[in-house]
Protein backbone atom coordinates (compact mmCIF):
# COMPACT_ATOMS: atom_id res chain seq x y z
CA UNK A 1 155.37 94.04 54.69
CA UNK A 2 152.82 95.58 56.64
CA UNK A 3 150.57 93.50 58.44
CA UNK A 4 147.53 95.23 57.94
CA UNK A 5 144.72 92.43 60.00
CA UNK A 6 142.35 94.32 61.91
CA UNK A 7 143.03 94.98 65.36
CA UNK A 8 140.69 92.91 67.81
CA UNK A 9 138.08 95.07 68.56
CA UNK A 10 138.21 95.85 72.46
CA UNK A 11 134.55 96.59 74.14
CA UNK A 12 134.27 100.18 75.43
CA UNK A 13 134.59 100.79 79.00
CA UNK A 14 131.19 101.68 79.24
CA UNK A 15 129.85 98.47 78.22
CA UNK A 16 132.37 96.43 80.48
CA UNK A 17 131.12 98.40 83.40
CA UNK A 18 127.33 97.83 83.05
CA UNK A 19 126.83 94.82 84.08
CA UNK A 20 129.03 95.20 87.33
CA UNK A 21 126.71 98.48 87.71
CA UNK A 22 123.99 96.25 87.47
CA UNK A 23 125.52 93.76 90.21
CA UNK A 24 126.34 96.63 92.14
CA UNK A 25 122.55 97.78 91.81
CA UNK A 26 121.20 94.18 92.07
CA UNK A 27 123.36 93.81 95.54
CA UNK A 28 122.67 97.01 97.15
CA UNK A 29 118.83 96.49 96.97
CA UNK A 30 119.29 93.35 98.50
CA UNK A 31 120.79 94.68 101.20
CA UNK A 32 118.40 96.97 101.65
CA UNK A 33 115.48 94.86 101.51
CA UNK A 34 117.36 92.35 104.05
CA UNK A 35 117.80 95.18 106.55
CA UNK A 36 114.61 96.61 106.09
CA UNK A 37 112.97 93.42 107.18
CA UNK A 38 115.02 92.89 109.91
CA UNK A 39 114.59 96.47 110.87
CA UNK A 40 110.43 97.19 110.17
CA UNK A 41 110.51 93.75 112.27
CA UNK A 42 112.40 95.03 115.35
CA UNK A 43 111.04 98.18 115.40
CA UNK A 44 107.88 98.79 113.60
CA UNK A 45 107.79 101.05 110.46
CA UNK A 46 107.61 104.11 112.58
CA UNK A 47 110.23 103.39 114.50
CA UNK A 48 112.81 102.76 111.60
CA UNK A 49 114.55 105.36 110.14
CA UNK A 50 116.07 105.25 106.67
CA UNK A 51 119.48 106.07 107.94
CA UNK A 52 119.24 102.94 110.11
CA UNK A 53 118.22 100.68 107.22
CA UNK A 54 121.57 102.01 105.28
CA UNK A 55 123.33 101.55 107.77
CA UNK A 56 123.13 98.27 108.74
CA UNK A 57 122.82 97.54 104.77
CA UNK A 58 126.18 99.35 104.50
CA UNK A 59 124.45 101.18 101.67
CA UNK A 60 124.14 105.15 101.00
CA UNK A 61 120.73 105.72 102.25
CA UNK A 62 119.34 107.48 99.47
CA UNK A 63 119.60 104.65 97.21
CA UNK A 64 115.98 103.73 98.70
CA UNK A 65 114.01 106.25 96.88
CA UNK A 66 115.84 105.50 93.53
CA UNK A 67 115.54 101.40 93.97
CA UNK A 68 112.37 101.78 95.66
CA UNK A 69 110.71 105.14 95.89
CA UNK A 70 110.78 105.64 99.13
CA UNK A 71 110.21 104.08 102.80
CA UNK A 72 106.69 103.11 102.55
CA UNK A 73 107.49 101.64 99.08
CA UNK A 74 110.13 99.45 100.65
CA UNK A 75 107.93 98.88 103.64
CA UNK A 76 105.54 97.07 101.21
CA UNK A 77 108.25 95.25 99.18
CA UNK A 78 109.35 93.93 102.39
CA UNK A 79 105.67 92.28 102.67
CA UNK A 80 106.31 90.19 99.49
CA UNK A 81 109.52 88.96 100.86
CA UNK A 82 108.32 88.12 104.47
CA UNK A 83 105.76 84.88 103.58
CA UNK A 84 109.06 84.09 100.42
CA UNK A 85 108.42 83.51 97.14
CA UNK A 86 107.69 79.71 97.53
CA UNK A 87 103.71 78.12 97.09
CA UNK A 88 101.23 79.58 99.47
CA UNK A 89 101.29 78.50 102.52
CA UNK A 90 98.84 76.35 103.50
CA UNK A 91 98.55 75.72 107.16
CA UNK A 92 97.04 72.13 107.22
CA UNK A 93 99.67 71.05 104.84
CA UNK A 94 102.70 69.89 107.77
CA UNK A 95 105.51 70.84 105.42
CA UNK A 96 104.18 74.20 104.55
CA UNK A 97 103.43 75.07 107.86
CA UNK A 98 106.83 73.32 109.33
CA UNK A 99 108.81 75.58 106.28
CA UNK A 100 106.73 78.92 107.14
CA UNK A 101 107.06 78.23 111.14
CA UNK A 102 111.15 77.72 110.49
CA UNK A 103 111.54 80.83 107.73
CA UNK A 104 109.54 83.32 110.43
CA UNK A 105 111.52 82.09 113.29
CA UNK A 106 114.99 82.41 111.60
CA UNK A 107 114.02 86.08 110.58
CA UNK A 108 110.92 87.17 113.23
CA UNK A 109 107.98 88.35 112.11
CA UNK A 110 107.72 90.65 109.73
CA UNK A 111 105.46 93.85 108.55
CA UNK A 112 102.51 91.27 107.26
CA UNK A 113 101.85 89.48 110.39
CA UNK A 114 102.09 93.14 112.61
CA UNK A 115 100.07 94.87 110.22
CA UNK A 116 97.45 91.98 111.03
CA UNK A 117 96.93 93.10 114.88
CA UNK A 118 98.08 96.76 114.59
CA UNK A 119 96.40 98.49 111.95
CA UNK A 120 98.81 101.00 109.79
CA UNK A 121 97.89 104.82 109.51
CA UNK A 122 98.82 104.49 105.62
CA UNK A 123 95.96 103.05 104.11
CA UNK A 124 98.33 101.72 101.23
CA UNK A 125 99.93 99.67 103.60
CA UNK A 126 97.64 98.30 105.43
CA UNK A 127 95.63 97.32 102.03
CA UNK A 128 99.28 95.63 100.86
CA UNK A 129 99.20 93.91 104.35
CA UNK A 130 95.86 92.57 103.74
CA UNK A 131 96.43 91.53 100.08
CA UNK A 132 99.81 89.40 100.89
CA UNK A 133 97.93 88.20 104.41
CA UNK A 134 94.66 86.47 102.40
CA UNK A 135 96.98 85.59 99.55
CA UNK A 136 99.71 83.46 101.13
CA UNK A 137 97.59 82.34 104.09
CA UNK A 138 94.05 83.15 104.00
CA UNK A 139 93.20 81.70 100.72
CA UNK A 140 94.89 78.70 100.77
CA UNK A 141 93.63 77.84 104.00
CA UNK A 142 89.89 78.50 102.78
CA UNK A 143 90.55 76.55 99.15
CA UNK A 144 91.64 73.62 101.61
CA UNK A 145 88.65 73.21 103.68
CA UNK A 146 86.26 74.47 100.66
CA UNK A 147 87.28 70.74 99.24
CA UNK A 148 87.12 69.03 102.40
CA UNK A 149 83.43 70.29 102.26
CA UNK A 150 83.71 72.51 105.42
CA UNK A 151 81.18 74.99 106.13
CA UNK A 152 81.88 78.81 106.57
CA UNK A 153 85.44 77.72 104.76
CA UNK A 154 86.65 82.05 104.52
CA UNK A 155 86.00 82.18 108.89
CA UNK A 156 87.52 78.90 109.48
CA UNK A 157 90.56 79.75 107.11
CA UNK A 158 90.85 83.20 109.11
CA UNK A 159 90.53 81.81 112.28
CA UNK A 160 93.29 79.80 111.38
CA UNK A 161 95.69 82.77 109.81
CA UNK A 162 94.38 84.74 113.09
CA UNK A 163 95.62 81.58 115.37
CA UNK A 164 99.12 81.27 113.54
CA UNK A 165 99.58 84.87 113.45
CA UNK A 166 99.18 85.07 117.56
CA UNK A 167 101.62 82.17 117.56
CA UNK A 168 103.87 83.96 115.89
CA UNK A 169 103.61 87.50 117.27
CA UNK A 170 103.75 85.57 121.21
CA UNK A 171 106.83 84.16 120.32
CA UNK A 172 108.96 87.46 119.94
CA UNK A 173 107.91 88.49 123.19
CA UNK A 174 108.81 87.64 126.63
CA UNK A 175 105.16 86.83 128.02
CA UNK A 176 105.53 83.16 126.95
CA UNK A 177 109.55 81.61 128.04
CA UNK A 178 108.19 77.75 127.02
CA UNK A 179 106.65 79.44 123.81
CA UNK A 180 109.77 81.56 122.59
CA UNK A 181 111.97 79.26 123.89
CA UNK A 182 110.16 75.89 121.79
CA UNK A 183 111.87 74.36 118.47
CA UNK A 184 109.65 74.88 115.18
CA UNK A 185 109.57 70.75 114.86
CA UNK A 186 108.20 70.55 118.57
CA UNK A 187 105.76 73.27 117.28
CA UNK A 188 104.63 71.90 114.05
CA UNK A 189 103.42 69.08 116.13
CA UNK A 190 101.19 70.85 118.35
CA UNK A 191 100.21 73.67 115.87
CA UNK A 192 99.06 71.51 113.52
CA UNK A 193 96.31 69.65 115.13
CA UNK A 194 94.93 72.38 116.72
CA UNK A 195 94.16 73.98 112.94
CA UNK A 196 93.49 70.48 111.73
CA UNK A 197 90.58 70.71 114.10
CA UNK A 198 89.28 73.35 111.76
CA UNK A 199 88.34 70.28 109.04
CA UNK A 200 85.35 68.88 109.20
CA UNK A 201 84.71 65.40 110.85
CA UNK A 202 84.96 62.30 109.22
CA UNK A 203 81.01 61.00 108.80
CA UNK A 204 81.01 57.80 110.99
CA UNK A 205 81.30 54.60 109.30
């Protein structure tokens, strides 16, 4: 008798192998994005070379234009992944600060705090600079002292990003040794009240 059940039905190859293509895909601009922080942070944008950011993604270079269009485009994608994808930072807040202080100093600054001193040539990234600058830091900051009642909240809250910024920028160099050398926790301490000082007084009682 001839067993005539239908054979279990076995998913083409093509199927199987798209989602591991899109693993493969998902991966590889990971890896590019990781090195092209690292890189653009190091170096500058100028500086960096698509070759070097495959190569130390151990990725086929040309992969950046079809993931990302090209080097400026991945320039500015590595803006949104410089201040992370966690709440706005806000400065006066000690575990925002302490979490942005540690992330920065694990991975140096990145394209968003440079482009804040050194002015790009391409006016689309500068402008993405300045958007993800006032977005993660700027505006929190001025929302902050807008409820404390502080007056001139947008200078104070950019005098503050400008401060934190320096901080940041000093420390990758080698004209401060106590300053590059210092643990974020010993930092947070100090940093914090001098940007506290930013708040307005408490009326006395």
């Amino acid at each position: 008798m001839t067993d005539e059940r239908p054979a279990a039905e076995e998913s083409p190859p093509e199927a199987a192998a798209a989602p591991a293509r899109r693993r493969d895909a998902a991966r590889s601009r990971e890896l590019l994005l990781r090195a092209a922080l690292e890189l653009f942070a190091e170096r500058g944008f100028d500086r960096t070379t698509t070759r070097e950011i495959g190569e130390r993604a151990g990725v086929d270079p040309a992969l950046i234009a079809r993931y990302f269009g090209g080097k400026t485009q991945l320039y500015i994608a590595t803006m949104h992944e410089e201040l992370g994808a966690a709440l706005p930072a806000d400065l006066l807040d000690t575990e925002r600060l302490r979490g942005l202080l540690t992330r920065v100093t694990r991975r140096g600054p990145g394209p968003v705090f440079r482009s804040a001193v050194l002015p790009h040539d391409d006016p689309g990234v500068q402008e993405a600079a300045r958007v993800q600058l006032h977005r993660r830091l700027v505006t929190p900051l001025r929302e902050h002292l807008v409820e404390a009642g502080a007056d001139r909240p947008q200078l104070r809250a950019e005098l503050a990003a400008a401060a934190f910024t320096g901080i940041v920028l000093a420390r990758g160099g080698n004209a401060f040794g106590e300053l590059a050398a210092a643990d974020p926790e010993e930092l947070v301490d100090l940093i914090h009240p001098l940007l506290g000082a930013l708040l307005p007084e408490e009326p006395a009682e």
